[in-house]
PDB file of N, CA and C in Angstrom:
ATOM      1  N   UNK A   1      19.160   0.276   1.653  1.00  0.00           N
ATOM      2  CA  UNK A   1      18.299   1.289   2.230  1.00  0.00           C
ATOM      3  C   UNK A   1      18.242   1.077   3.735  1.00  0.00           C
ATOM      4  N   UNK A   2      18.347   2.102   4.564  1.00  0.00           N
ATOM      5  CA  UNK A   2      18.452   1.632   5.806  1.00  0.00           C
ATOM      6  C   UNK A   2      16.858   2.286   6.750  1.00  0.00           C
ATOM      7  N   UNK A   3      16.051   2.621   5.634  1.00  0.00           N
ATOM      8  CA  UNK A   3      14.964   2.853   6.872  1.00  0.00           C
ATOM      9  C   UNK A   3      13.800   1.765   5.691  1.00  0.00           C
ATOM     10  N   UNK A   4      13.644   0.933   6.105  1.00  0.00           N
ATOM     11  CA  UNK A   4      12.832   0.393   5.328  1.00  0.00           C
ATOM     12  C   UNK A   4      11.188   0.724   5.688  1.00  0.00           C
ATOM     13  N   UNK A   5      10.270   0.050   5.297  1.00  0.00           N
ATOM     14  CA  UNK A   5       9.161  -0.015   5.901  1.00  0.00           C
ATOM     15  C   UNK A   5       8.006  -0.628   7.028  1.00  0.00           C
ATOM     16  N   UNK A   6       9.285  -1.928   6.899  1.00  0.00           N
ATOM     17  CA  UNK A   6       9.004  -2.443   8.247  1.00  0.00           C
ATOM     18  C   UNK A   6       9.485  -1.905   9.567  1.00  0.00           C
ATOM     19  N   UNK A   7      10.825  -1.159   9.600  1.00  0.00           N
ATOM     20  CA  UNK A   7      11.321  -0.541   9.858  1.00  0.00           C
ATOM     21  C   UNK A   7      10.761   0.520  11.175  1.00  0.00           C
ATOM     22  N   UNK A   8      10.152   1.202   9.863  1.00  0.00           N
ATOM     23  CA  UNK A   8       9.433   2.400  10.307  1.00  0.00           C
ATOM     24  C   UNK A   8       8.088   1.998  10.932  1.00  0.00           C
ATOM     25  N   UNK A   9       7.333   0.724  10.630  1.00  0.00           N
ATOM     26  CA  UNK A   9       6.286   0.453  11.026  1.00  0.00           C
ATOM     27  C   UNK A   9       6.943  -0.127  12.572  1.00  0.00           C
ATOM     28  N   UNK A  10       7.599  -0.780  12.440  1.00  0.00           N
ATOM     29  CA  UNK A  10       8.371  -0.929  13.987  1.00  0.00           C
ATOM     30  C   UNK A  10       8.726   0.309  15.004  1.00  0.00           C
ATOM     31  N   UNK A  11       9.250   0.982  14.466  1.00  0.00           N
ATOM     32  CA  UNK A  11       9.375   2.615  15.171  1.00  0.00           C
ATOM     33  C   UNK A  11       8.214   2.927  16.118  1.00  0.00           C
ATOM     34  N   UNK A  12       7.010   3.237  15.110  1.00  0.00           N
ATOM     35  CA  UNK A  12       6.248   3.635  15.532  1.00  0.00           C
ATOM     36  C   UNK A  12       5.196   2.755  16.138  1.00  0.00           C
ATOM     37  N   UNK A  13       4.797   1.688  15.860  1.00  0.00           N
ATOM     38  CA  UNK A  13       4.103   0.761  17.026  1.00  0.00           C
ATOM     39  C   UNK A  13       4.366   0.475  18.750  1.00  0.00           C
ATOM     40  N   UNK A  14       5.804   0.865  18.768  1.00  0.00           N
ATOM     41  CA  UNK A  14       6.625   0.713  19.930  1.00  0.00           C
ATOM     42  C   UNK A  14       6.568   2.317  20.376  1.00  0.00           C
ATOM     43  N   UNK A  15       6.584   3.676  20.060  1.00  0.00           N
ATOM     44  CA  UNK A  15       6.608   4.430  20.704  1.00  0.00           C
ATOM     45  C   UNK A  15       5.391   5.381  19.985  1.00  0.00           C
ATOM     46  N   UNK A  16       4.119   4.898  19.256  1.00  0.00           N
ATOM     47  CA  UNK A  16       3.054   5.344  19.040  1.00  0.00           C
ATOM     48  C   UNK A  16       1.851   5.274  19.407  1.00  0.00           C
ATOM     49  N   UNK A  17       0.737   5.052  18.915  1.00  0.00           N
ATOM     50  CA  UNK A  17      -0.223   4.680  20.137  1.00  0.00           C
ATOM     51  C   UNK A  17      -0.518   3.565  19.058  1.00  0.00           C
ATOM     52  N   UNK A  18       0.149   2.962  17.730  1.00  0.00           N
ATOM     53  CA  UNK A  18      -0.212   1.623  16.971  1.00  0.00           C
ATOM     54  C   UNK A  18       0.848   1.748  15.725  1.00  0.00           C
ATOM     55  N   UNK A  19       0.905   0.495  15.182  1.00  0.00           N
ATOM     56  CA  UNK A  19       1.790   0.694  13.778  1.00  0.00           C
ATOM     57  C   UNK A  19       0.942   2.143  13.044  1.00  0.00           C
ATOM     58  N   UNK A  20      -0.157   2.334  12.699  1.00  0.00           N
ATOM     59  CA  UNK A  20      -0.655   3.091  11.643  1.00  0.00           C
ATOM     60  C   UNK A  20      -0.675   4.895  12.031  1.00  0.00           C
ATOM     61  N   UNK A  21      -0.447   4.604  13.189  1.00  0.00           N
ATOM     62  CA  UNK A  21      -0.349   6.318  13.576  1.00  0.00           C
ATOM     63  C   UNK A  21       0.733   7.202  13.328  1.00  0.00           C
ATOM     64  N   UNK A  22       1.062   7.885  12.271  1.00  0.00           N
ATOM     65  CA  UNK A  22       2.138   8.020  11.997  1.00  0.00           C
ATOM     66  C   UNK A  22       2.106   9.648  12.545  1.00  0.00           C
ATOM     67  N   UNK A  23       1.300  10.223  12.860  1.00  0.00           N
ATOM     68  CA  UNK A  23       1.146  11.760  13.286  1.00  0.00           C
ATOM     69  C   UNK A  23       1.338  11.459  14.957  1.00  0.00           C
ATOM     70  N   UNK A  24       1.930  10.629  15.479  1.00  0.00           N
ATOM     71  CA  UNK A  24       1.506  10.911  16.662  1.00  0.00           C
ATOM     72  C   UNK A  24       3.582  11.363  16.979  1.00  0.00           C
ATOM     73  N   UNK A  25       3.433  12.261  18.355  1.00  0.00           N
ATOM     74  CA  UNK A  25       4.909  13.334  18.243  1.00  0.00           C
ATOM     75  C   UNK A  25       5.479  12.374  18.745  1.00  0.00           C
ATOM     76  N   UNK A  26       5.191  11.133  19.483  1.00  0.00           N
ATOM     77  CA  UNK A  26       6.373  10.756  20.221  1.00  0.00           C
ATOM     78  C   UNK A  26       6.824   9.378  18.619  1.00  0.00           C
ATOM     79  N   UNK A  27       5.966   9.334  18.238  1.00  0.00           N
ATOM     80  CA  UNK A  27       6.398   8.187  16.994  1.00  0.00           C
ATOM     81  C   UNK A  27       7.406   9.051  16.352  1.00  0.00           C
ATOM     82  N   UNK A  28       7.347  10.382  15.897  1.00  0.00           N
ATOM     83  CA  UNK A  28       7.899  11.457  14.898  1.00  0.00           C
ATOM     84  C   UNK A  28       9.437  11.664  15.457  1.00  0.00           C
ATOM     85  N   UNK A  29       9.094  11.844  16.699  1.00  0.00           N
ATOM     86  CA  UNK A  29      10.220  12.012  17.680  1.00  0.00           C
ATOM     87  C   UNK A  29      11.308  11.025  17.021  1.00  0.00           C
ATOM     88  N   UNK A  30      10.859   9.840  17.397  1.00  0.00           N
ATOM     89  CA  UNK A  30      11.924   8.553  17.489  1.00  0.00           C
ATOM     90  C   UNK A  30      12.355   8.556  16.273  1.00  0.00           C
ATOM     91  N   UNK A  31      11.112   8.465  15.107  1.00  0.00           N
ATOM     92  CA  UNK A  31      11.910   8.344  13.778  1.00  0.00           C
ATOM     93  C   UNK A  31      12.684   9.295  13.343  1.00  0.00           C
ATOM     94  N   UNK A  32      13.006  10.824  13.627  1.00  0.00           N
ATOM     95  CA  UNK A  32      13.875  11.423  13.917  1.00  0.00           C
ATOM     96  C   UNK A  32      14.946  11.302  14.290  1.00  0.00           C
ATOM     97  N   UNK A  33      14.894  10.416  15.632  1.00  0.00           N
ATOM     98  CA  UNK A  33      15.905  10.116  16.466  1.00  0.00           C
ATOM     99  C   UNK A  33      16.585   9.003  15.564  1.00  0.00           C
ATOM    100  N   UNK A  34      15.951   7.946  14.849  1.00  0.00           N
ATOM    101  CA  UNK A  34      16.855   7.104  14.267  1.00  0.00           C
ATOM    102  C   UNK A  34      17.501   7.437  13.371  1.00  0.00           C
ATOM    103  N   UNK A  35      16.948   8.494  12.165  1.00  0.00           N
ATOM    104  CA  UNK A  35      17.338   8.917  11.170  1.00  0.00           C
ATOM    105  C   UNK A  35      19.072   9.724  11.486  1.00  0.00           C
ATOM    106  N   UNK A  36      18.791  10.709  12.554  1.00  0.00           N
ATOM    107  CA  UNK A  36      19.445  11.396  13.446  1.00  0.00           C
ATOM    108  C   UNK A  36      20.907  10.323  13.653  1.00  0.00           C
ATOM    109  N   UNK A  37      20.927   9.438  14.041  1.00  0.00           N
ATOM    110  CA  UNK A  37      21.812   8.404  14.278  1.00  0.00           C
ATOM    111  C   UNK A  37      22.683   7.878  13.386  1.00  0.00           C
ATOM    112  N   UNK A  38      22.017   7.525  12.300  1.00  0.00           N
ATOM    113  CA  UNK A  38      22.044   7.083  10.738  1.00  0.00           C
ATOM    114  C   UNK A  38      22.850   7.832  10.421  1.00  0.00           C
ATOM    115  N   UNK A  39      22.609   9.054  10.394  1.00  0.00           N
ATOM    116  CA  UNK A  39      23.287  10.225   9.111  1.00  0.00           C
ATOM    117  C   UNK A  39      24.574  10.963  10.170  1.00  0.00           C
ATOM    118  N   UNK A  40      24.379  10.719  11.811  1.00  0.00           N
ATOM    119  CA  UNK A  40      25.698  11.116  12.495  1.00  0.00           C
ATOM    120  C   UNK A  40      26.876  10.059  11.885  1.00  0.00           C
ATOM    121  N   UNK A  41      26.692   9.134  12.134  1.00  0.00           N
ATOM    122  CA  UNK A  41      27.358   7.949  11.350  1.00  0.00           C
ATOM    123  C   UNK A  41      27.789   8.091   9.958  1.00  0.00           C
ATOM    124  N   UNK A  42      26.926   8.099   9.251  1.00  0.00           N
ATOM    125  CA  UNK A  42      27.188   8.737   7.708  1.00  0.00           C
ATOM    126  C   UNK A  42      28.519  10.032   7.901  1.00  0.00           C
ATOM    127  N   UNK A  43      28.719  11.044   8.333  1.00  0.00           N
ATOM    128  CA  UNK A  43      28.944  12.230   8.427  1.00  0.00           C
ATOM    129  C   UNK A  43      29.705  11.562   9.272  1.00  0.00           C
ATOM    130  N   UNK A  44      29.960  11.113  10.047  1.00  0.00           N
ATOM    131  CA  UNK A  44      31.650  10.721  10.681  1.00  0.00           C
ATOM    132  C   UNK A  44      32.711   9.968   9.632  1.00  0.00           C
ATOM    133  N   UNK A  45      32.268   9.556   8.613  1.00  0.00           N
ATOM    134  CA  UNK A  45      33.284   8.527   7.537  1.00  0.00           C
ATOM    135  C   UNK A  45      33.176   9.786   6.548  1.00  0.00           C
ATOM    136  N   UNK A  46      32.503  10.394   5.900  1.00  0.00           N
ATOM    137  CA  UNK A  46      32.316  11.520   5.035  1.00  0.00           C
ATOM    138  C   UNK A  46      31.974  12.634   5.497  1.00  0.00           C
ATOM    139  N   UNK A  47      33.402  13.679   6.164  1.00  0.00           N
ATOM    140  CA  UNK A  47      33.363  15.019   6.551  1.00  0.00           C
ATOM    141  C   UNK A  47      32.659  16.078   5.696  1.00  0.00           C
ATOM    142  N   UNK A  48      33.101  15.614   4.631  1.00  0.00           N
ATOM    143  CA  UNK A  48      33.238  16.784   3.783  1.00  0.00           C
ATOM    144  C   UNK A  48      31.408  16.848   2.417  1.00  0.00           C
ATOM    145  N   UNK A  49      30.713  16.113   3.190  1.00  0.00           N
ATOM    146  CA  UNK A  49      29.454  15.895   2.317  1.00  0.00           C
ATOM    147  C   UNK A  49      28.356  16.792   3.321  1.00  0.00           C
ATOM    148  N   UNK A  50      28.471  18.026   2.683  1.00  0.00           N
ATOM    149  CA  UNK A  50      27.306  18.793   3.488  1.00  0.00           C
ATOM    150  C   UNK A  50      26.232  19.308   3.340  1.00  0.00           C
ATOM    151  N   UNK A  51      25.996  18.662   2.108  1.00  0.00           N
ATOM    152  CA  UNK A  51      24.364  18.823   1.499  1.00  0.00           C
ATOM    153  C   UNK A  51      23.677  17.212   2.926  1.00  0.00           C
ATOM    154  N   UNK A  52      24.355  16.265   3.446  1.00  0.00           N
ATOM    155  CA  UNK A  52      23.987  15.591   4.383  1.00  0.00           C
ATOM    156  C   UNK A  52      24.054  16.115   5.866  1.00  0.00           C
ATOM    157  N   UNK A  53      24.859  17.212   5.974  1.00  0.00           N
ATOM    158  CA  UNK A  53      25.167  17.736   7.078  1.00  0.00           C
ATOM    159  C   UNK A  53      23.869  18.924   7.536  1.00  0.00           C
ATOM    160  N   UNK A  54      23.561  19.600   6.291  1.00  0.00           N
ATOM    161  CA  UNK A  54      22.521  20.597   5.822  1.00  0.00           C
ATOM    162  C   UNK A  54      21.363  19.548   6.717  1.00  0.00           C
ATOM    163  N   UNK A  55      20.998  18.502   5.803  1.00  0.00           N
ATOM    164  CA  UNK A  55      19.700  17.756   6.246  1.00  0.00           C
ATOM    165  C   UNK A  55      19.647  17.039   7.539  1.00  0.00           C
ATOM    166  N   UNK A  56      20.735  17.148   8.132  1.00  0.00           N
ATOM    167  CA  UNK A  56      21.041  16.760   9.656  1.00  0.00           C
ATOM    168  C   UNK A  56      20.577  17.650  10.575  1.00  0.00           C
ATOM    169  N   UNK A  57      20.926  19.163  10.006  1.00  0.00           N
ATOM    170  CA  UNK A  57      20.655  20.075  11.042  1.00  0.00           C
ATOM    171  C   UNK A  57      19.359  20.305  11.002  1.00  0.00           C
ATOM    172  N   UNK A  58      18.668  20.227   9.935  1.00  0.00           N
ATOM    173  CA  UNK A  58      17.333  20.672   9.886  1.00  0.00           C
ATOM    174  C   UNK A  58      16.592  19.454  10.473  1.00  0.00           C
ATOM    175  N   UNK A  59      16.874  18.178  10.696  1.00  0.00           N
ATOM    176  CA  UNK A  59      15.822  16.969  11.215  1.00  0.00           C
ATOM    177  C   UNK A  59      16.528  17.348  12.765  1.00  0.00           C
ATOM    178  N   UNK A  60      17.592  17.893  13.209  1.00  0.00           N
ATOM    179  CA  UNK A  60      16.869  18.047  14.531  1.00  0.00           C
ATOM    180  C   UNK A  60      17.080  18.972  14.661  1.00  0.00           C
ATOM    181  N   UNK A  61      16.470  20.251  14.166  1.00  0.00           N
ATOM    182  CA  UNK A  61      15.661  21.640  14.346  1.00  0.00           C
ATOM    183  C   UNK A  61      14.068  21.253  14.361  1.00  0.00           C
ATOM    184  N   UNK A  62      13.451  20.054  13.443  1.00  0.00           N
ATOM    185  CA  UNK A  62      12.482  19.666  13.352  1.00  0.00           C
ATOM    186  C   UNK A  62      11.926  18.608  14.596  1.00  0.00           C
ATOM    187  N   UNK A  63      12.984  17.796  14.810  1.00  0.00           N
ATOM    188  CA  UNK A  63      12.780  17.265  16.267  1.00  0.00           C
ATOM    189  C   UNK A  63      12.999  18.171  17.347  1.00  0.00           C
ATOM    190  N   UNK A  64      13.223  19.205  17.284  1.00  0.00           N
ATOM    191  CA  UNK A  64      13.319  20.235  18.821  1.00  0.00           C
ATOM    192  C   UNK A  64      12.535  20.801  18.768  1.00  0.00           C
ATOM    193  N   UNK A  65      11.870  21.467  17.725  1.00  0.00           N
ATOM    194  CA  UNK A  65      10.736  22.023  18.067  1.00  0.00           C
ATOM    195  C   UNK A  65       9.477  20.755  18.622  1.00  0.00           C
ATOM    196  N   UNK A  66       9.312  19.504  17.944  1.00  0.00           N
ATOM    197  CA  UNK A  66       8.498  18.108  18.521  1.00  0.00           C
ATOM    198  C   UNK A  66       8.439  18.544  19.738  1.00  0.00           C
ATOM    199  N   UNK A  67      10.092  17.933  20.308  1.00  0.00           N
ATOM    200  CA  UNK A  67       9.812  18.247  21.680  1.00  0.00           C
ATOM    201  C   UNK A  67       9.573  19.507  22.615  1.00  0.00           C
ATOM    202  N   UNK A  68       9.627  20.878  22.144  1.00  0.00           N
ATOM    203  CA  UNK A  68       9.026  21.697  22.704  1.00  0.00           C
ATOM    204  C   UNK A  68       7.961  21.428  22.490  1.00  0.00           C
ATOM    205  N   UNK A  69       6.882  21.102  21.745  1.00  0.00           N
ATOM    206  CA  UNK A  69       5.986  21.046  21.679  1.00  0.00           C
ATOM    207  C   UNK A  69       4.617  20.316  22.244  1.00  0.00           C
ATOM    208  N   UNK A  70       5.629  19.441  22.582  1.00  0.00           N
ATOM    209  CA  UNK A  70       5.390  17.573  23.810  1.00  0.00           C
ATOM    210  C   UNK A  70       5.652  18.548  24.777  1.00  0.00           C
ATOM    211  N   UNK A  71       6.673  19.069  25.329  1.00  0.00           N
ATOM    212  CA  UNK A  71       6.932  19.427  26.430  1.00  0.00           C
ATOM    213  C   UNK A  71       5.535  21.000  27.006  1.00  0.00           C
ATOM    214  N   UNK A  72       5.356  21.376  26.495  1.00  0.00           N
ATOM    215  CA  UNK A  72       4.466  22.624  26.408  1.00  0.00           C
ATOM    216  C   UNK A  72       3.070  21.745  26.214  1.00  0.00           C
ATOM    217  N   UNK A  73       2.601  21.155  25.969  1.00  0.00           N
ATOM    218  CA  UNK A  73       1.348  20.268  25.932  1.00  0.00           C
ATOM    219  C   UNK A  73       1.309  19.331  26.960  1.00  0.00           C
ATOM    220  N   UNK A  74       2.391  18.137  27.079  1.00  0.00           N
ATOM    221  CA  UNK A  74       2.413  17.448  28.635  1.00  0.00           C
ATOM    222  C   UNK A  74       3.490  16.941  28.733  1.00  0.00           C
ATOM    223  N   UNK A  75       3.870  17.306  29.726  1.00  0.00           N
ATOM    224  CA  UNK A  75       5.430  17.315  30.403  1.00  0.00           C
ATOM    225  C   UNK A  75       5.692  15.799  30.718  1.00  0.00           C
ATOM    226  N   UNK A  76       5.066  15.096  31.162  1.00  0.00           N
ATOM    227  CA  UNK A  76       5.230  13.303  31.270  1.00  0.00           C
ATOM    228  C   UNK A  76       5.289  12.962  30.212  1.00  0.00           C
ATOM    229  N   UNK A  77       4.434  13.426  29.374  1.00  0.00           N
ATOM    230  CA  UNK A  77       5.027  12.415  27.839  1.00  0.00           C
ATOM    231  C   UNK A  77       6.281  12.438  27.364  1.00  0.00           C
ATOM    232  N   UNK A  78       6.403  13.762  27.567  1.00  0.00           N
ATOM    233  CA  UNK A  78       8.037  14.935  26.958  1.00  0.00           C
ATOM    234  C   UNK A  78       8.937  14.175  27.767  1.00  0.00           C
ATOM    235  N   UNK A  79       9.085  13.614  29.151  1.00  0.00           N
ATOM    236  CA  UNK A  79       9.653  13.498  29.956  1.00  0.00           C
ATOM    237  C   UNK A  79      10.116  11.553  29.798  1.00  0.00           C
ATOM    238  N   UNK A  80       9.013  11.175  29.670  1.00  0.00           N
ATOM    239  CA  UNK A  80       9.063   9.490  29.174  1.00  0.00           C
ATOM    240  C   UNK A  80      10.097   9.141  27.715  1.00  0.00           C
ATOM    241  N   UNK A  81       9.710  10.053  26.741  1.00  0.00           N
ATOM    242  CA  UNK A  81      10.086   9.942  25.286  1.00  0.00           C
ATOM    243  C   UNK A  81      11.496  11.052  25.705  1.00  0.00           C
ATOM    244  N   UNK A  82      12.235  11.518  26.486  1.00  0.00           N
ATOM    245  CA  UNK A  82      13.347  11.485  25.786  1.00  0.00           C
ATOM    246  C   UNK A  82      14.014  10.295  27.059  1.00  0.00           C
ATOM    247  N   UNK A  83      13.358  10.182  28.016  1.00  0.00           N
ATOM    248  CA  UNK A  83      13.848   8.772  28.777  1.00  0.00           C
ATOM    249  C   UNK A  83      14.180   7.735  27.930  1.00  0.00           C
ATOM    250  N   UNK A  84      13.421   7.387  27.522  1.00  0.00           N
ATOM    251  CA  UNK A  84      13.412   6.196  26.366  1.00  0.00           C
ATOM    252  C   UNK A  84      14.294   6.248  25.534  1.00  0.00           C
ATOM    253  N   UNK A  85      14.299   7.414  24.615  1.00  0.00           N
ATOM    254  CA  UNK A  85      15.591   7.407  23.264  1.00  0.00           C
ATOM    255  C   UNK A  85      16.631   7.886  24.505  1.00  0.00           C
ATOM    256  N   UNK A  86      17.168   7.706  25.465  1.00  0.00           N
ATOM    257  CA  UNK A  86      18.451   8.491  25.919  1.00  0.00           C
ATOM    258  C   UNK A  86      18.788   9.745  24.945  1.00  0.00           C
ATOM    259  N   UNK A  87      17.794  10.606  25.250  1.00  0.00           N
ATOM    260  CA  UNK A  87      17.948  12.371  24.668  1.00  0.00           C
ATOM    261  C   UNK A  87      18.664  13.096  25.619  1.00  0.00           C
ATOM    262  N   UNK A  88      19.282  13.747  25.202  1.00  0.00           N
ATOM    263  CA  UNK A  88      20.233  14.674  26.283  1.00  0.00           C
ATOM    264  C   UNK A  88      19.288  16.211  26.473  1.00  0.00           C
ATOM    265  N   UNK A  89      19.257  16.527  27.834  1.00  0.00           N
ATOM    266  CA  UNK A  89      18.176  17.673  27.774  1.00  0.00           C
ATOM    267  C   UNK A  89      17.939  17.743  29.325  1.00  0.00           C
TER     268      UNK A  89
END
């Protein structure tokens, strides 16, 4: 399993406002962003599996709207959090 629970509790302590905040956008963001990483990888050795390709596009349709949403609420946060993950934008 590659997102475990420590994992994820790591994610988000480092770009949340604590391990337990799991609603907060820039935590959502990242775990996005890792998942995002994961499954590009996946999908470079297995072209042809697109029920994974399907769930790729939709986690970052779901992370773009995040960050419109960071970005339209406060532009330094929006601006820090894709600094941090190296987001292209």
């Amino acid at each position: 399993m590659y997102l475990t629970p420590e994992k994820k509790q790591e994610i988000f302590a480092k770009h949340g406002n604590g391990a337990n905040d799991t609603g907060n956008a820039e935590g959502q963001i990242a775990l996005f962003t890792y998942r995002i990483t994961h499954l590009t990888g996946h999908l470079k050795s297995n072209r042809k599996d697109f029920g994974t390709q399907r769930a790729l596009q939709l986690m970052v349709g779901k992370r773009r709207s995040l960050l419109d949403y960071l970005k339209q609420k406060d532009i330094e946060r929006y601006r820090a959090i894709v600094k941090e993950l190296g987001l292209r934008r």
